[in-house]
Protein backbone atom coordinates (compact mmCIF):
# COMPACT_ATOMS: atom_id res chain seq x y z
CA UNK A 1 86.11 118.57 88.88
CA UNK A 2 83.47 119.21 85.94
CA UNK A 3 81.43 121.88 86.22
CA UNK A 4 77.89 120.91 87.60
CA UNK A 5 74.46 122.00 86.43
CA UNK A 6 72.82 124.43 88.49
CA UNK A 7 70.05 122.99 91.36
CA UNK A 8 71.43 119.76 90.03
CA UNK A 9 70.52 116.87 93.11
CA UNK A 10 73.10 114.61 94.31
CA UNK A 11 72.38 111.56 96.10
CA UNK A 12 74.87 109.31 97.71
CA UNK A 13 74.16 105.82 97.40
CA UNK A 14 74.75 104.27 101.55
CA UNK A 15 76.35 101.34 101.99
CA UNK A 16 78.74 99.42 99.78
CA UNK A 17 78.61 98.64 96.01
CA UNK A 18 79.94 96.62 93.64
CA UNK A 19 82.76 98.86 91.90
CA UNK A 20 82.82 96.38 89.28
CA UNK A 21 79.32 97.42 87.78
CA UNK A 22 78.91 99.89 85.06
CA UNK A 23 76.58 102.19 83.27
CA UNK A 24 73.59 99.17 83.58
CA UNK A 25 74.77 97.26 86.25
CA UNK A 26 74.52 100.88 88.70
CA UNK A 27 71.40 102.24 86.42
CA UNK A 28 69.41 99.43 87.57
CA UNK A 29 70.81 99.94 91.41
CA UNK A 30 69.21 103.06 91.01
CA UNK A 31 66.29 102.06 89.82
CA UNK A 32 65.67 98.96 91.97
CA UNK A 33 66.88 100.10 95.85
CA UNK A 34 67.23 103.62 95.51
CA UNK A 35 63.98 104.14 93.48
CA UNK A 36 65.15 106.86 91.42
CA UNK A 37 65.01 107.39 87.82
CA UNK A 38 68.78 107.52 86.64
CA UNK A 39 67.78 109.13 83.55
CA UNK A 40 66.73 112.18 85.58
CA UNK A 41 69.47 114.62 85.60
CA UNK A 42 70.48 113.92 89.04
CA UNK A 43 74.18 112.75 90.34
CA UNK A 44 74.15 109.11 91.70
CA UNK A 45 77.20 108.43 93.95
CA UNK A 46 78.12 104.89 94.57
CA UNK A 47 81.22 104.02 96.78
CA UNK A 48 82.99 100.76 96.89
CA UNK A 49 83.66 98.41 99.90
CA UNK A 50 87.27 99.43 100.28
CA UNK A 51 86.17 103.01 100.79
CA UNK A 52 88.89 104.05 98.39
CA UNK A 53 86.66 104.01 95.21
CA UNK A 54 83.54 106.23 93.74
CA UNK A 55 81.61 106.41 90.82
CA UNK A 56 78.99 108.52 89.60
CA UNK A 57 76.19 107.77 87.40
CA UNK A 58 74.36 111.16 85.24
CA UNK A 59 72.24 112.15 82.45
CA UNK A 60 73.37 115.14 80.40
CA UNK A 61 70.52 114.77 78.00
CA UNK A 62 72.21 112.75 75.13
CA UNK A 63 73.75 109.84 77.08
CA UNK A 64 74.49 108.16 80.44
CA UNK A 65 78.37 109.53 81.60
CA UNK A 66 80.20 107.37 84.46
CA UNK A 67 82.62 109.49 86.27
CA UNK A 68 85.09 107.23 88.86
CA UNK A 69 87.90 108.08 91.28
CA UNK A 70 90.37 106.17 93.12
CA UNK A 71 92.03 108.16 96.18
CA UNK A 72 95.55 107.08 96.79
CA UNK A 73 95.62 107.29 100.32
CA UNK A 74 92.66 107.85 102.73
CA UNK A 75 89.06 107.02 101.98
CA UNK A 76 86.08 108.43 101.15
CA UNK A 77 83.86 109.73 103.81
CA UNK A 78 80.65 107.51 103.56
CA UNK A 79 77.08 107.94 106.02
CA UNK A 80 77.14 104.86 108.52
CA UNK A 81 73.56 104.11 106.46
CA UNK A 82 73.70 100.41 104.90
CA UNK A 83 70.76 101.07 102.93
CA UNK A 84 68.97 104.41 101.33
CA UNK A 85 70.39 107.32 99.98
CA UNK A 86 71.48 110.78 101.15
CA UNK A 87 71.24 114.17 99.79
CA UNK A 88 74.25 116.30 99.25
CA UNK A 89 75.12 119.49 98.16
CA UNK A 90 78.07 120.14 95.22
CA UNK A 91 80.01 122.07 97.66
CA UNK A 92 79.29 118.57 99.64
CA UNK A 93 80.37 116.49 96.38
CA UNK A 94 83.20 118.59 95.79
CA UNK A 95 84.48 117.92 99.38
CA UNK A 96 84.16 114.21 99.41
CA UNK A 97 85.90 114.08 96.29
CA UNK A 98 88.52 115.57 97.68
CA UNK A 99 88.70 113.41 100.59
CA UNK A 100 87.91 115.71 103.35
CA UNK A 101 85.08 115.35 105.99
CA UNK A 102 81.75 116.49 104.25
CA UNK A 103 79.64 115.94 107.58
CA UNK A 104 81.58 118.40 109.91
CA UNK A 105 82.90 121.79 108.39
CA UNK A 106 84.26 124.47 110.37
CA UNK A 107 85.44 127.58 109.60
CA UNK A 108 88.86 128.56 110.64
CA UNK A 109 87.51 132.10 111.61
CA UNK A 110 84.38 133.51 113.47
CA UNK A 111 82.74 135.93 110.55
CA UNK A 112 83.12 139.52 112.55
CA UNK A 113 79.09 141.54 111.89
CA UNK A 114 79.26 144.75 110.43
CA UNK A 115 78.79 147.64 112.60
C-alpha cells in the first residue's frame, strides 16, 4: 500500500456506491452526503454494492488521485450504516484492504507486564 501522510483522516463512506463514478462523480458524493471537503487532505473510501470493490478519493496538494481495488475472493468488510461516514485509522485502512475484519482485532497473545 502507499505510504500515508501522518494524522492523515480516513473516512469510510457507509452504504453502497456507484463503482462506476470517478474523480467528479465521488468528489461531489463527498461534498453533497458526506459534507466534507474532498480537497482536504483526507482519505474518502467508497465501496461498491458487490462488496468486492473500493476506491479512494485524496488530495496530495497538486491533484485529486483515485486509488481502486478489486479483491478476488472475499469482500470488503463494510459498517451495517446505509448512510454517513465512519472514521478509521490507517492501521484500520490497511486491514480492510487486505480483507480482514477491521471491527474485531485480537491479539494472538496476552502482552505479559514487566516485573
Amino acid at each position: 500500500m502507499i505510504a500515508l501522510p501522518a494524522g492523515v483522516k480516513v473516512w469510510l463512506a457507509a452504504g453502497a456506491t456507484d463503482m462506476r463514478k470517478g474523480f467528479d462523480g465521488l468528489a461531489a458524493l463527498v461534498q453533497t452526503q458526506l459534507a466534507e471537503d474532498p480537497f482536504s487532505g483526507q482519505l474518502f473510501v467508497f465501496r461498491g454494492k458487490a462488496g468486492d470493490r473500493v476506491k479512494i478519493l485524496w488530495w496530495s496538494g497538486d491533484g485529486l488521485c483515485l486509488f481502486a481495488k478489486r479483491l478476488e475472493r472475499g469482500r470488503f468488510v463494510w459498517p451495517q450504516a446505509t448512510h454517513g461516514v465512519v472514521s478509521l485509522s490507517a492501521a484500520q485502512l490497511s486491514m480492510l484492504l487486505e480483507g480482514i475484519d477491521w471491527r474485531h482485532i485480537e491479539r494472538t497473545y496476552e502482552p505479559q507486564l514487566a516485573v
